[in-house]
N, C-alpha and C. Protein backbone atom coordinates (compact mmCIF):
# COMPACT_ATOMS: atom_id res chain seq x y z
N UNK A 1 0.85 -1.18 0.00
CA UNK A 1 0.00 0.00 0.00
C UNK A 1 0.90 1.24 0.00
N UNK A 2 0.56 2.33 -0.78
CA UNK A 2 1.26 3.37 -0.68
C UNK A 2 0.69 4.48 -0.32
N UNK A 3 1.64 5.87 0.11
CA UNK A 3 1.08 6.84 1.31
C UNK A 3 1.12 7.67 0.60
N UNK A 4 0.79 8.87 0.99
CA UNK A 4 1.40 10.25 0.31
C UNK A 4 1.21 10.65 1.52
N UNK A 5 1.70 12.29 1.71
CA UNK A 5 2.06 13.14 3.09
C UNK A 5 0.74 14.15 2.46
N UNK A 6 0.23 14.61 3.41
CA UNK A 6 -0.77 15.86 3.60
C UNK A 6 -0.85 16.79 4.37
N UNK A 7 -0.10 17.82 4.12
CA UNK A 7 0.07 18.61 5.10
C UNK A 7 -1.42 19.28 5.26
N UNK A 8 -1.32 19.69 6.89
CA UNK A 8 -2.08 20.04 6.97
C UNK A 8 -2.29 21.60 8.40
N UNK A 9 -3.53 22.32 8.24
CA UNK A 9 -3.73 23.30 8.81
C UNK A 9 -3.68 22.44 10.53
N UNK A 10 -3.31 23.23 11.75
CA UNK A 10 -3.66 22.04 13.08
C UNK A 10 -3.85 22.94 13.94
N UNK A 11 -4.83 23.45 14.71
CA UNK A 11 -5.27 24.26 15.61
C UNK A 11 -4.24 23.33 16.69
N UNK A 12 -3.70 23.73 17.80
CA UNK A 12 -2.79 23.18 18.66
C UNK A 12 -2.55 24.50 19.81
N UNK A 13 -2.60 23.61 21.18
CA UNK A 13 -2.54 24.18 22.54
C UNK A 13 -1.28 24.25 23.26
N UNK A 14 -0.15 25.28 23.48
CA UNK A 14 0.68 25.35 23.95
C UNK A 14 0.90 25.29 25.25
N UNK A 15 1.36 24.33 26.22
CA UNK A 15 1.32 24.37 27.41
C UNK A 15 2.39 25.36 28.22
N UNK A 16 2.68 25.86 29.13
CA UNK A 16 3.66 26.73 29.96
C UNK A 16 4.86 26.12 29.86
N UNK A 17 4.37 24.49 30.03
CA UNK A 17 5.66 23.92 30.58
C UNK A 17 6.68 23.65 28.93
N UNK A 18 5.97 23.98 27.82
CA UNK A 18 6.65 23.67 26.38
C UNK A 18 5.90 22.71 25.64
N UNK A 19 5.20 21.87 26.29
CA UNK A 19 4.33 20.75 25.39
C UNK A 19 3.52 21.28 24.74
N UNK A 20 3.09 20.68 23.54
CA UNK A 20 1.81 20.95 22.62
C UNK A 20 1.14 19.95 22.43
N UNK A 21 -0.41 20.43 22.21
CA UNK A 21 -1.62 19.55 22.13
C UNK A 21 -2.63 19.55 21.41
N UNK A 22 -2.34 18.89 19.89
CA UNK A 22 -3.19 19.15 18.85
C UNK A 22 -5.18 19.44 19.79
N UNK A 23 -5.44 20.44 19.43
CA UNK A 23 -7.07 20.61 19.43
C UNK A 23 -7.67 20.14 18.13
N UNK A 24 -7.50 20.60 16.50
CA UNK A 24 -8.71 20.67 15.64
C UNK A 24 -7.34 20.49 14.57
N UNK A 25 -8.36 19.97 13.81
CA UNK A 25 -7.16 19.55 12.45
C UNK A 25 -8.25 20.39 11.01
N UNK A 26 -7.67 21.35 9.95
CA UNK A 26 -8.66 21.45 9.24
C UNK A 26 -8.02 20.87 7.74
N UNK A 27 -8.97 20.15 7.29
CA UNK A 27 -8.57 19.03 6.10
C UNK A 27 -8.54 20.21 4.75
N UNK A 28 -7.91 20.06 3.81
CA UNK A 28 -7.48 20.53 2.45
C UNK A 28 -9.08 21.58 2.11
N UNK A 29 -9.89 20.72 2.01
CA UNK A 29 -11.27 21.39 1.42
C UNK A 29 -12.13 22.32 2.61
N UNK A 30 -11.57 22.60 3.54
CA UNK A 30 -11.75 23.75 4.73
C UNK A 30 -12.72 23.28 5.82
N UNK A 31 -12.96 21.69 5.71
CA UNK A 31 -13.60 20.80 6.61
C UNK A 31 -13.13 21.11 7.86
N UNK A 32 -13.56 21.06 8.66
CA UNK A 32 -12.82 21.59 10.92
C UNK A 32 -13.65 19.80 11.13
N UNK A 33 -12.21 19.56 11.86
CA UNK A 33 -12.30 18.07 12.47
C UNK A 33 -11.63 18.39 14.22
N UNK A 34 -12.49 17.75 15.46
CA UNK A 34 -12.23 18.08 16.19
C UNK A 34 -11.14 17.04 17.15
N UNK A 35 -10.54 16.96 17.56
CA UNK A 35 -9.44 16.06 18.41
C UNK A 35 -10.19 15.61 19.82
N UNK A 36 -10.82 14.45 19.41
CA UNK A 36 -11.43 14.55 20.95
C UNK A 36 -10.37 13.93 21.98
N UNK A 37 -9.51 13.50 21.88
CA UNK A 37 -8.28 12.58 22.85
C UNK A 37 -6.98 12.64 21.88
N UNK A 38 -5.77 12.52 22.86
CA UNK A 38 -4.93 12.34 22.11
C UNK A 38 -4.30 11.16 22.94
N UNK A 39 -3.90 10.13 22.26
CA UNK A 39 -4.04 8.91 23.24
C UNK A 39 -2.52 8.38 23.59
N UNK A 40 -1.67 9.18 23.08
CA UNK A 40 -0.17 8.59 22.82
C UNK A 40 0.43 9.89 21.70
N UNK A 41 1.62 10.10 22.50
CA UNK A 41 3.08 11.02 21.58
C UNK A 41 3.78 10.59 21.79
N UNK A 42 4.65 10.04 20.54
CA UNK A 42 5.66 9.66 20.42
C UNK A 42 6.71 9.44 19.29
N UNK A 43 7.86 8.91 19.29
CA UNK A 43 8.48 9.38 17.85
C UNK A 43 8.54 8.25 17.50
N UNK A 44 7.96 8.21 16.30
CA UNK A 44 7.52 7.01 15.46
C UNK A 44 7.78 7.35 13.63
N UNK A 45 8.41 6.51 12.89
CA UNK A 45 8.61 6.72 11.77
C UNK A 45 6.79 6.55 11.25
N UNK A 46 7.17 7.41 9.83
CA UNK A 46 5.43 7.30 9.03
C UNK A 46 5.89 6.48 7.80
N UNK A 47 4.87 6.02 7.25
CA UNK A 47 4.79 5.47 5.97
C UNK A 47 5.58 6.31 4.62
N UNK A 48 5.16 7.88 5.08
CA UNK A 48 6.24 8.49 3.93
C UNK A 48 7.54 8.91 4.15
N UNK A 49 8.21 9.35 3.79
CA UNK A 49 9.30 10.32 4.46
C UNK A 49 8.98 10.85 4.72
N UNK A 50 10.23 11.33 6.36
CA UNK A 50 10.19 12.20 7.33
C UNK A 50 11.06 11.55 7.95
N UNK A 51 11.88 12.85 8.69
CA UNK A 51 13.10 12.49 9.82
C UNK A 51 12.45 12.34 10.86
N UNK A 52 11.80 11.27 11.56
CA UNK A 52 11.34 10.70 12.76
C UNK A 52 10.19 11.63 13.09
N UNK A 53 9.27 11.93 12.97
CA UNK A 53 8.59 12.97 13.35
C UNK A 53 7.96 12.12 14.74
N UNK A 54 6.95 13.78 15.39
CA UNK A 54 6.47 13.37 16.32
C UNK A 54 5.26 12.51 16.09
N UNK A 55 4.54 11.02 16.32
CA UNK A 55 3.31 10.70 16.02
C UNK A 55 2.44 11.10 17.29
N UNK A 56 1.53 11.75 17.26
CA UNK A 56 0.11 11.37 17.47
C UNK A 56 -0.67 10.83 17.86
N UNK A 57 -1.19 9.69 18.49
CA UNK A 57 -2.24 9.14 18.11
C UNK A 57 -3.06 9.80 18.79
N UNK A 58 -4.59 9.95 17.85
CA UNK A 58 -5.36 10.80 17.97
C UNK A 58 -7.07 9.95 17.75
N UNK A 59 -7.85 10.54 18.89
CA UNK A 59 -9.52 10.02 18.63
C UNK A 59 -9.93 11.16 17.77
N UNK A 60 -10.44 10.93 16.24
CA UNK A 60 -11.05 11.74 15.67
C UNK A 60 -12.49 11.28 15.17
N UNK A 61 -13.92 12.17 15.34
CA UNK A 61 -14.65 11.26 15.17
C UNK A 61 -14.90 10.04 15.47
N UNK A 62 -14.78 9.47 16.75
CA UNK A 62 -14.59 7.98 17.08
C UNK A 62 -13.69 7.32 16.49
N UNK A 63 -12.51 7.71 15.33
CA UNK A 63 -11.80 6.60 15.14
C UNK A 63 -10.44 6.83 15.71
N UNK A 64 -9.60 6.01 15.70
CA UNK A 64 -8.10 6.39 15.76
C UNK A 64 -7.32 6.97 14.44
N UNK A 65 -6.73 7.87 14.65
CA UNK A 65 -5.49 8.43 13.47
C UNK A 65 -4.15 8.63 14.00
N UNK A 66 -3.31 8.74 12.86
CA UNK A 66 -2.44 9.11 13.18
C UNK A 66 -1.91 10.74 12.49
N UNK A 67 -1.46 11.62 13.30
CA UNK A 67 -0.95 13.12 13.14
C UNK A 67 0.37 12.87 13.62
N UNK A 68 1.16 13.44 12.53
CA UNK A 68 2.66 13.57 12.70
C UNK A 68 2.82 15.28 12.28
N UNK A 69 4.03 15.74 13.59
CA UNK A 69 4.39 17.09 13.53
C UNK A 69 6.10 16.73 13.31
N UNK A 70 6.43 17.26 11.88
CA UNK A 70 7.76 17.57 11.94
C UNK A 70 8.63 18.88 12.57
N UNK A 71 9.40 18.65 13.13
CA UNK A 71 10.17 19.57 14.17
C UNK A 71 10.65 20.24 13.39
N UNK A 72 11.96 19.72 12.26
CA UNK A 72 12.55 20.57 11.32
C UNK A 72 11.88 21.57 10.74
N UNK A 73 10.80 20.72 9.52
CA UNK A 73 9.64 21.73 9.27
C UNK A 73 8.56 22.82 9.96
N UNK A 74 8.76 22.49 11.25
CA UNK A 74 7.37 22.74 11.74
C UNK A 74 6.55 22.82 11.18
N UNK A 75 5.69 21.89 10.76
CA UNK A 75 4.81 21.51 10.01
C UNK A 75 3.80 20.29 10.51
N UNK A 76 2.39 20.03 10.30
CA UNK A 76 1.92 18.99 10.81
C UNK A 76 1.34 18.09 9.17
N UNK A 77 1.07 16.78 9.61
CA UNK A 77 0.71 16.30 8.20
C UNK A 77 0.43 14.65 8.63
N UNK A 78 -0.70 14.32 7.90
CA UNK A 78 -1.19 13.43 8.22
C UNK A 78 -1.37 12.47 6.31
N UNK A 79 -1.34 10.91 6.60
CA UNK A 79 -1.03 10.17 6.00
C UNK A 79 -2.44 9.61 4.80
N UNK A 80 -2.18 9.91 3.78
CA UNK A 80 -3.48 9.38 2.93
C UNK A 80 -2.83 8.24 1.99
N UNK A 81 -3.90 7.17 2.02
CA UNK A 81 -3.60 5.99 0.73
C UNK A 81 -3.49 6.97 -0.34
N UNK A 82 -2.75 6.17 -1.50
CA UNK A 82 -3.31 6.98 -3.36
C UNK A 82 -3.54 6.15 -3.50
């Protein structure tokens, strides 16, 4: 199966102490998806390239996803089949 990268828009909560905490992800076509849990961060390789980014795992809509934030980039981007 193959991936492509999607970057994407990520509403995100800065804590005092330096942590961040994705809130709302908004998809390509200006859709608002809300983060109800984030269940696990950690550095986990993705299906596409990327230098180790941070994963995610995330309750969206009742399902699980995965959201990866690259550090280098600062950038967030999440994983679609083609």
């Amino acid at each position: 199966m193959e991936y492509e990268k999607v970057y994407i828009e990520t509403i995100v909560r800065f804590a005092a102490d330096g942590g961040m905490r994705p809130l709302r992800i908004v998809w390509e076509d200006g859709r608002k998806y809300k983060i109800d849990r984030v269940k696990f961060t950690e550095r986990a390789p993705a299906h596409v390239s990327s230098v180790l980014p941070l994963r995610y795992t995330c309750m969206i809509s009742g399902r699980e996803r995965y959201l990866y934030f690259e550090e280098a980039e600062r950038r967030w981007f999440v994983e679609r089949e083609r």
